[in-house]
Protein backbone atom coordinates (compact mmCIF):
# COMPACT_ATOMS: atom_id res chain seq x y z
CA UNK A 1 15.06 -2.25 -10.73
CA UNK A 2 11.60 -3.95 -10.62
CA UNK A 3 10.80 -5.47 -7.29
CA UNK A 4 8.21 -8.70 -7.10
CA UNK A 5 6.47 -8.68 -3.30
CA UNK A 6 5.51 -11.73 -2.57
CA UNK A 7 3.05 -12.57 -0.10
CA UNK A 8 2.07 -16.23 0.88
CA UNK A 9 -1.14 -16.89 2.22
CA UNK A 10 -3.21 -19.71 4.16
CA UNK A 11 -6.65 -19.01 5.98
CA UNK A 12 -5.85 -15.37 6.75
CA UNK A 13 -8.06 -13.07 4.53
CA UNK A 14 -8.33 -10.45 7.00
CA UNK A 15 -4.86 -10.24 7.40
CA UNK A 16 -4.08 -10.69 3.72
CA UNK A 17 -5.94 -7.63 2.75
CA UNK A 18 -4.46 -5.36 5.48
CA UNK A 19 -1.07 -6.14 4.26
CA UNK A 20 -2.34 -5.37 0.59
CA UNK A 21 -4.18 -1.80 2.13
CA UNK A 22 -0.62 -0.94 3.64
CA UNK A 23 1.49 -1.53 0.35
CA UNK A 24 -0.88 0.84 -1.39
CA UNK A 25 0.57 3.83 0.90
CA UNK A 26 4.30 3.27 -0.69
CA UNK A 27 6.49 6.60 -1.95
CA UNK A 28 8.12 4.37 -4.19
CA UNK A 29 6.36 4.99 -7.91
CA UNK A 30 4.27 2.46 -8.90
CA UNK A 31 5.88 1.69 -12.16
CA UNK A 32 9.25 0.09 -9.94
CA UNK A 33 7.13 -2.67 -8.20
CA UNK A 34 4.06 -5.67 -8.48
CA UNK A 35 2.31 -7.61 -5.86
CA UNK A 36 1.94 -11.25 -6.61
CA UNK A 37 -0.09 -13.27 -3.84
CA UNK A 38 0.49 -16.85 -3.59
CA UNK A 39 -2.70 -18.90 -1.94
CA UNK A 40 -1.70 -22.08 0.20
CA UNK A 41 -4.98 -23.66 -0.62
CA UNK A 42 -7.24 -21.20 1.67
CA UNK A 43 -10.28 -22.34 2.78
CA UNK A 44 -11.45 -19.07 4.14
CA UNK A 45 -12.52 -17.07 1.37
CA UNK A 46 -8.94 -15.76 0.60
CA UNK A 47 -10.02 -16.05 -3.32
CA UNK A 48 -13.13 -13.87 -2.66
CA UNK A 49 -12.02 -11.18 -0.82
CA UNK A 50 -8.50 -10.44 -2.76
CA UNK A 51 -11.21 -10.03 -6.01
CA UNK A 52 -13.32 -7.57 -3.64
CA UNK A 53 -10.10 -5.83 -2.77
CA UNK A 54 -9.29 -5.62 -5.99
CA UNK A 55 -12.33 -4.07 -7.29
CA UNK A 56 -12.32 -1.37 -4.66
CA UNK A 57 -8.78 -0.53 -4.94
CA UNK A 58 -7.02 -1.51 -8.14
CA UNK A 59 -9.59 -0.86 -11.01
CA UNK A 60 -8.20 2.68 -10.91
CA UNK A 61 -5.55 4.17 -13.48
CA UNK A 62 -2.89 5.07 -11.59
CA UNK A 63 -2.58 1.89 -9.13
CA UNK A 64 -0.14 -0.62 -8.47
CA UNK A 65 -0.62 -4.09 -10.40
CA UNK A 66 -1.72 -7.41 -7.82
CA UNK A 67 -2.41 -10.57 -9.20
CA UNK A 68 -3.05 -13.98 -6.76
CA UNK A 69 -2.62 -17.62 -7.62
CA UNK A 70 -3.03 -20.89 -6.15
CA UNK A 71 0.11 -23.43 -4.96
CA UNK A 72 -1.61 -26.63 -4.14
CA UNK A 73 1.50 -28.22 -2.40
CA UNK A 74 0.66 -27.24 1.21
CA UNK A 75 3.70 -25.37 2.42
CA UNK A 76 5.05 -22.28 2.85
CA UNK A 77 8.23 -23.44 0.95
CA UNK A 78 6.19 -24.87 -2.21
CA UNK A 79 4.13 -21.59 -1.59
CA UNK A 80 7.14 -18.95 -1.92
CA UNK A 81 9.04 -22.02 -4.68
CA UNK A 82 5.95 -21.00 -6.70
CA UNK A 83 6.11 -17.16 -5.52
CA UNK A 84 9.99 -17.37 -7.29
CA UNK A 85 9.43 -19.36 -10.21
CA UNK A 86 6.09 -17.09 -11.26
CA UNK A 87 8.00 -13.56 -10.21
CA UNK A 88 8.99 -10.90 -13.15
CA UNK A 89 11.02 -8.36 -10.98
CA UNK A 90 14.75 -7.85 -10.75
CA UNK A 91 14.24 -8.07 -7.06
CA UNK A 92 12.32 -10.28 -5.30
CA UNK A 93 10.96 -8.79 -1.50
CA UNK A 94 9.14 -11.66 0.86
CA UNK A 95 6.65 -10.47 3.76
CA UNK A 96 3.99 -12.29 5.79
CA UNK A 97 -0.17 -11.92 5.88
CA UNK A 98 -0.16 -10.94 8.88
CA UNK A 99 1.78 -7.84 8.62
CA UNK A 100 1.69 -4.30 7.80
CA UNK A 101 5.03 -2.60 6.03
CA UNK A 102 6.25 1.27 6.52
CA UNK A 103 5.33 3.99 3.94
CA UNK A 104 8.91 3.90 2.68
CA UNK A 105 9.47 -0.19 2.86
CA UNK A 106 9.78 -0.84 -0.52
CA UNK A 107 12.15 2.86 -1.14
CA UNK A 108 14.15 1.32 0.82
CA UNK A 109 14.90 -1.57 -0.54
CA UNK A 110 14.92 -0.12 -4.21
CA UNK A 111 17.59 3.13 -2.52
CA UNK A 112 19.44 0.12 -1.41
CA UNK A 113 19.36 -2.80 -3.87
CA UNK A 114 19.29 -1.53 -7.25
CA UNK A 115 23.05 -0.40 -7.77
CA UNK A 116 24.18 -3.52 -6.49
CA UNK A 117 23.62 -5.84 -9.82
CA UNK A 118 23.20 -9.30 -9.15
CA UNK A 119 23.23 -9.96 -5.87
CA UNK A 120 21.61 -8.22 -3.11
CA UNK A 121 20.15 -9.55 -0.25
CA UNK A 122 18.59 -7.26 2.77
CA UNK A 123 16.28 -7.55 5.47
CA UNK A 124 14.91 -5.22 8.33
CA UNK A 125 13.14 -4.48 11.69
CA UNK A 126 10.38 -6.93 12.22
CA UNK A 127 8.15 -4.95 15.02
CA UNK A 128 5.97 -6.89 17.18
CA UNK A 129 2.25 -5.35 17.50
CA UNK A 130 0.62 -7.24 20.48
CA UNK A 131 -3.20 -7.50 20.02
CA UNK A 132 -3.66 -7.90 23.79
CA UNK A 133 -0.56 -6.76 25.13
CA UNK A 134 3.03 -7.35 25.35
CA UNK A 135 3.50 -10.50 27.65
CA UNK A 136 5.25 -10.06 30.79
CA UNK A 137 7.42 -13.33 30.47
CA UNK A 138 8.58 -12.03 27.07
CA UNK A 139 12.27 -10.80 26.67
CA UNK A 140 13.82 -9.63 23.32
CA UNK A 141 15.50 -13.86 22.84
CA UNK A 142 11.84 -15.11 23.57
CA UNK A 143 10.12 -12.47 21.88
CA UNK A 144 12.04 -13.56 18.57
CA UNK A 145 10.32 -17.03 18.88
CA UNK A 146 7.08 -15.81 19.06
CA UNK A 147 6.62 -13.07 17.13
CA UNK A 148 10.25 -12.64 14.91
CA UNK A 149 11.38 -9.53 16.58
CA UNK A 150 14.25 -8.18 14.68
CA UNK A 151 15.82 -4.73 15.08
CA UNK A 152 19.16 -3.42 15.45
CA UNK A 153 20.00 -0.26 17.03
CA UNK A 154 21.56 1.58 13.86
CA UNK A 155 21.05 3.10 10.31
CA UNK A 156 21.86 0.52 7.24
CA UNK A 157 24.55 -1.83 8.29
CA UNK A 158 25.32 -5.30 7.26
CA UNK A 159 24.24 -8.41 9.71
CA UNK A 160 26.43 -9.38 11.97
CA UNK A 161 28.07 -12.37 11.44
CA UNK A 162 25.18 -15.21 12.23
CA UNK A 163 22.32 -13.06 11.93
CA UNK A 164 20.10 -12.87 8.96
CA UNK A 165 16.92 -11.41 8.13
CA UNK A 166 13.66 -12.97 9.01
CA UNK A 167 11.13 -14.93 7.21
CA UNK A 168 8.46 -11.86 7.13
CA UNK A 169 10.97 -9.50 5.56
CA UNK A 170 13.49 -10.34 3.49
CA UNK A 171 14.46 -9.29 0.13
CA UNK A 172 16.93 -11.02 -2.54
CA UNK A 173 18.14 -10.52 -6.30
CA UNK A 174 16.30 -12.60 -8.73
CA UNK A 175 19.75 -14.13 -9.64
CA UNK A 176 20.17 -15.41 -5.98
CA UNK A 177 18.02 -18.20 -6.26
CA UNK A 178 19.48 -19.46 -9.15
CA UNK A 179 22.73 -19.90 -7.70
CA UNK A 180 21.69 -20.89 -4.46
CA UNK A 181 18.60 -22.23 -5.20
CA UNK A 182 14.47 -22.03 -3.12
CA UNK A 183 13.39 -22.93 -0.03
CA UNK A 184 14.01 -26.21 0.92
CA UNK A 185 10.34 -28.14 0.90
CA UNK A 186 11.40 -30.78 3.92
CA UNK A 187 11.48 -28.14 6.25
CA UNK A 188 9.03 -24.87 6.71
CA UNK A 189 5.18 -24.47 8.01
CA UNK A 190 2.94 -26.67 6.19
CA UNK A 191 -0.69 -25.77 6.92
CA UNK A 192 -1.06 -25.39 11.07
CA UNK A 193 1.88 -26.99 11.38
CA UNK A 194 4.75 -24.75 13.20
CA UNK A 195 7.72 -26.52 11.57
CA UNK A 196 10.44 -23.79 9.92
CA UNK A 197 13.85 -24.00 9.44
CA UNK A 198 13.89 -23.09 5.52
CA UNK A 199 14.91 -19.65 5.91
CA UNK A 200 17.72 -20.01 8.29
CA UNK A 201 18.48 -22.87 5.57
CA UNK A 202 19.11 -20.71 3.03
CA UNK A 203 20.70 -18.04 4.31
CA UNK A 204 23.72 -20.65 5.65
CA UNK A 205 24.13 -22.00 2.29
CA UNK A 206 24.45 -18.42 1.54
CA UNK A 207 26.46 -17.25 3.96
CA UNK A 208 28.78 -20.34 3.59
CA UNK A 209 30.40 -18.26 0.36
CA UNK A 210 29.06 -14.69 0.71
CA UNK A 211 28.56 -12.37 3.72
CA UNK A 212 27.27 -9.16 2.63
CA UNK A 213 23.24 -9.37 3.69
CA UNK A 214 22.57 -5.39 4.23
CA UNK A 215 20.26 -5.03 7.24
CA UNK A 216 18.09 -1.72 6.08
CA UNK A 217 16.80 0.01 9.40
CA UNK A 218 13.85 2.32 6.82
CA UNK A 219 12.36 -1.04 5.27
CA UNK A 220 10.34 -1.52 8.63
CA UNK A 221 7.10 -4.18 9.02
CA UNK A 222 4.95 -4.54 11.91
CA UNK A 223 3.82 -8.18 12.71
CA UNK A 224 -0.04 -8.31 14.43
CA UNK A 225 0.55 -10.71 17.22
CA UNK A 226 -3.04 -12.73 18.30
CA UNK A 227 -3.46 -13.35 21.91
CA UNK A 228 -2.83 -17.12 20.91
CA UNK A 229 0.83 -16.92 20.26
CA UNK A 230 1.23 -14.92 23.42
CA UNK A 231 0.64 -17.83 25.66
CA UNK A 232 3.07 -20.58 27.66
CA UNK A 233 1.97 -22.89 25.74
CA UNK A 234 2.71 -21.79 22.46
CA UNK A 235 6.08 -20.67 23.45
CA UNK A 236 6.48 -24.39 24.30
CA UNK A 237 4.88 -25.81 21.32
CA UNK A 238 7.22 -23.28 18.61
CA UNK A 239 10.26 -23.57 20.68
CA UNK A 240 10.12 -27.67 20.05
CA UNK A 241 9.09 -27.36 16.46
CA UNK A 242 12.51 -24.68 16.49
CA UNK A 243 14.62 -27.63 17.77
CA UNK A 244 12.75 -29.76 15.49
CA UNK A 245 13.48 -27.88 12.32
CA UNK A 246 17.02 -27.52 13.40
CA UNK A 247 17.55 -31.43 13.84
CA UNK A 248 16.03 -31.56 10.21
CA UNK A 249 18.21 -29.14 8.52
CA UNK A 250 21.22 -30.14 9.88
CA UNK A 251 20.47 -34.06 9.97
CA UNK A 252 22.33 -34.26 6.25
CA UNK A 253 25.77 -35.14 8.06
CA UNK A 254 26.94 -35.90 11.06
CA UNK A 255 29.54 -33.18 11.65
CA UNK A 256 26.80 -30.97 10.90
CA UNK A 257 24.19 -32.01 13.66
CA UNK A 258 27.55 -32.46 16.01
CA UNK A 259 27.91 -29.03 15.32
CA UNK A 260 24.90 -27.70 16.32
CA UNK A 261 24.41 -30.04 19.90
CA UNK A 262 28.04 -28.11 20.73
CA UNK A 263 26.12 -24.88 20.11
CA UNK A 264 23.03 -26.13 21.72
CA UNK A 265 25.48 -26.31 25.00
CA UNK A 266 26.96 -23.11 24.62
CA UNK A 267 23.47 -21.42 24.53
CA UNK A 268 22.71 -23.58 27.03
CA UNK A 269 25.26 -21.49 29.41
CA UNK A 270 24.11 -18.12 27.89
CA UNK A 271 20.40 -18.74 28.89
CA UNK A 272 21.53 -19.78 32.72
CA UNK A 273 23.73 -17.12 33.06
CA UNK A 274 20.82 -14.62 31.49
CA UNK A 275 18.11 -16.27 33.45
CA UNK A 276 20.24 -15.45 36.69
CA UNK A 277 20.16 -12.11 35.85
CA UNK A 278 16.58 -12.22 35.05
CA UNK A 279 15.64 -13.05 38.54
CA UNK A 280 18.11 -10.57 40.23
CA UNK A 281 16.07 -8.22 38.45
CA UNK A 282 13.15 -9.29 39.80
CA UNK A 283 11.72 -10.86 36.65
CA UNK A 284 11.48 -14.35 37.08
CA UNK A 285 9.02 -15.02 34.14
CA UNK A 286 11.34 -13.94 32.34
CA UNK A 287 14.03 -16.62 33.50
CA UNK A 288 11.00 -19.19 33.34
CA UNK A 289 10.14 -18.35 29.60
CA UNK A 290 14.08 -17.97 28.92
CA UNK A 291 14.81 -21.49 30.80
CA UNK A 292 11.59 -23.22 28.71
CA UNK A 293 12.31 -22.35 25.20
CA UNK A 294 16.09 -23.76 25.68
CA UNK A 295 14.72 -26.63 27.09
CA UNK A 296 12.40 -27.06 23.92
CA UNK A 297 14.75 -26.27 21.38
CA UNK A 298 17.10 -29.09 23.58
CA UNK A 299 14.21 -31.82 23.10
CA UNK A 300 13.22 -31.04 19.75
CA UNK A 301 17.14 -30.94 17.94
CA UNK A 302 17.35 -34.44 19.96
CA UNK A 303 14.37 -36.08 18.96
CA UNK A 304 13.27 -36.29 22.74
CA UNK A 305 9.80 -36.45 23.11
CA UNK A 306 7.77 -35.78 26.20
């Protein structure tokens, strides 16, 4: 098995090449995997300093092959469409530019993945890395808004039913996409914009007729979290664009978006009852932060503006 990383990229060089510096530490043999960057239209110098990195690190005979190219269609979904359509591996693994993967990421995925033919999909712990600290509001259902926290407390198991793998790892067969098809290009981030929505998208239409997403606890990335996105207000401002993207993916019928306002109440009673317990714990921030992303989600899946 051959296994395409894709990385999509908009304005975060810095990032961008850290990512790159950590892939260069994988066990698994070079000859099994390629890098293939995708640039959002950067204005940062993204170009400039992949062809530095480059020249430091790749023009060497035994190193793994990295190419970049340019999606003009701002969006993360045109961005990984292109990512797809321009990949030559078997397997196709997605992380973010602003993270860092495990020694052993990619082993894992090829240990896992390449007896299983033509469809495989996996995913695995997403672990947070504050750059100024852990907030004290944050609990592990707000902490997946803000920074994709994913981990399960286990070896390699499948998802449980409703879960899927996050945006910033998550791997598929080639041959997924052509039955299910890409990212849908209505919903996902388009340049500072904090819509998303495609991934949980896709992995519904998937799950609709297949339920076997492995969950790999070895293929391990850590996310750098600024001291922006550990703030009140962006907790508020992701949480609506969360209730946003939901009202957009699920705005194709009406039994759909029904559907999801009757889960929007039942969540609704999970976060009160949670938030109680919050603040017999003596952490009301947490209840706070708990109580405000429901809310947001609530306003943005019903169009509700402030």
């Amino acid at each position: 098995m051959n296994i395409t990383v894709i990385i999509c990229t908009y304005n975060r060089a810095e990032g961008l090449i850290r990512a790159l510096k950590s892939l260069l530490l994988q066990t698994l043999a070079i000859e099994h995997w390629s890098v293939l960057v995708v640039n959002n239209n950067s204005v940062d110098g993204t170009l400039k300093e992949f062809a530095n990195f480059t020249q430091e690190y790749l023009e060497q005979d035994h190193s793994p092959h990295m190419r970049i190219l340019t999606e003009t269609n701002q969006g993360l979904s045109y961005a990984r469409n292109r990512g797809i359509a321009e990949s030559t591996g078997d397997f196709i693994v997605f992380i973010d530019d602003d993270q860092e993967v495990s020694s052993n990421y990619l082993q894992a995925y090829y240990d896992n993945c390449s007896n299983k033919g033509s469809f495989c999909i996996a995913g695995g712990p997403v672990i947070p890395i504050y750059e100024s600290g852990r907030p004290q509001w944050a609990s592990k259902y707000t902490e997946r808004t803000i920074s994709g926290y994913l981990e399960f407390k286990s070896t390699t198991r499948f998802f449980p039913k409703g879960s899927y793998p996050t945006g910033g790892n998550m791997g598929f067969s080639s041959d997924v996409f052509v039955e299910y098809g890409g990212f849908s290009t209505n919903l996902g981030r388009t340049g500072d914009s904090l819509l998303g929505g495609e991934e949980s998208d896709l992995f519904r239409r998937i799950a609709s007729q297949r339920s076997d997403l492995l969950y790999l606890n070895d293929a391990k990335v850590y996310h750098h979290i600024p001291a922006a996105r550990t703030t009140i207000k962006f907790l508020r401002d992701v949480s609506r664009m969360v209730g946003v993207s939901e009202q957009l993916r699920t705005s194709n019928s009406i039994s759909n978006y029904t559907g999801r306002i009757i889960s929007e109440i039942f969540k609704w009673f999970a976060t009160l009852c949670l938030s109680l317990l919050y603040t017999l714990c003596l952490t009301p921030s947490k209840a706070y932060a708990l109580i405000l992303m429901r809310k947001e989600i609530t306003l943005g899946l019903l169009k509700i503006k402030e």
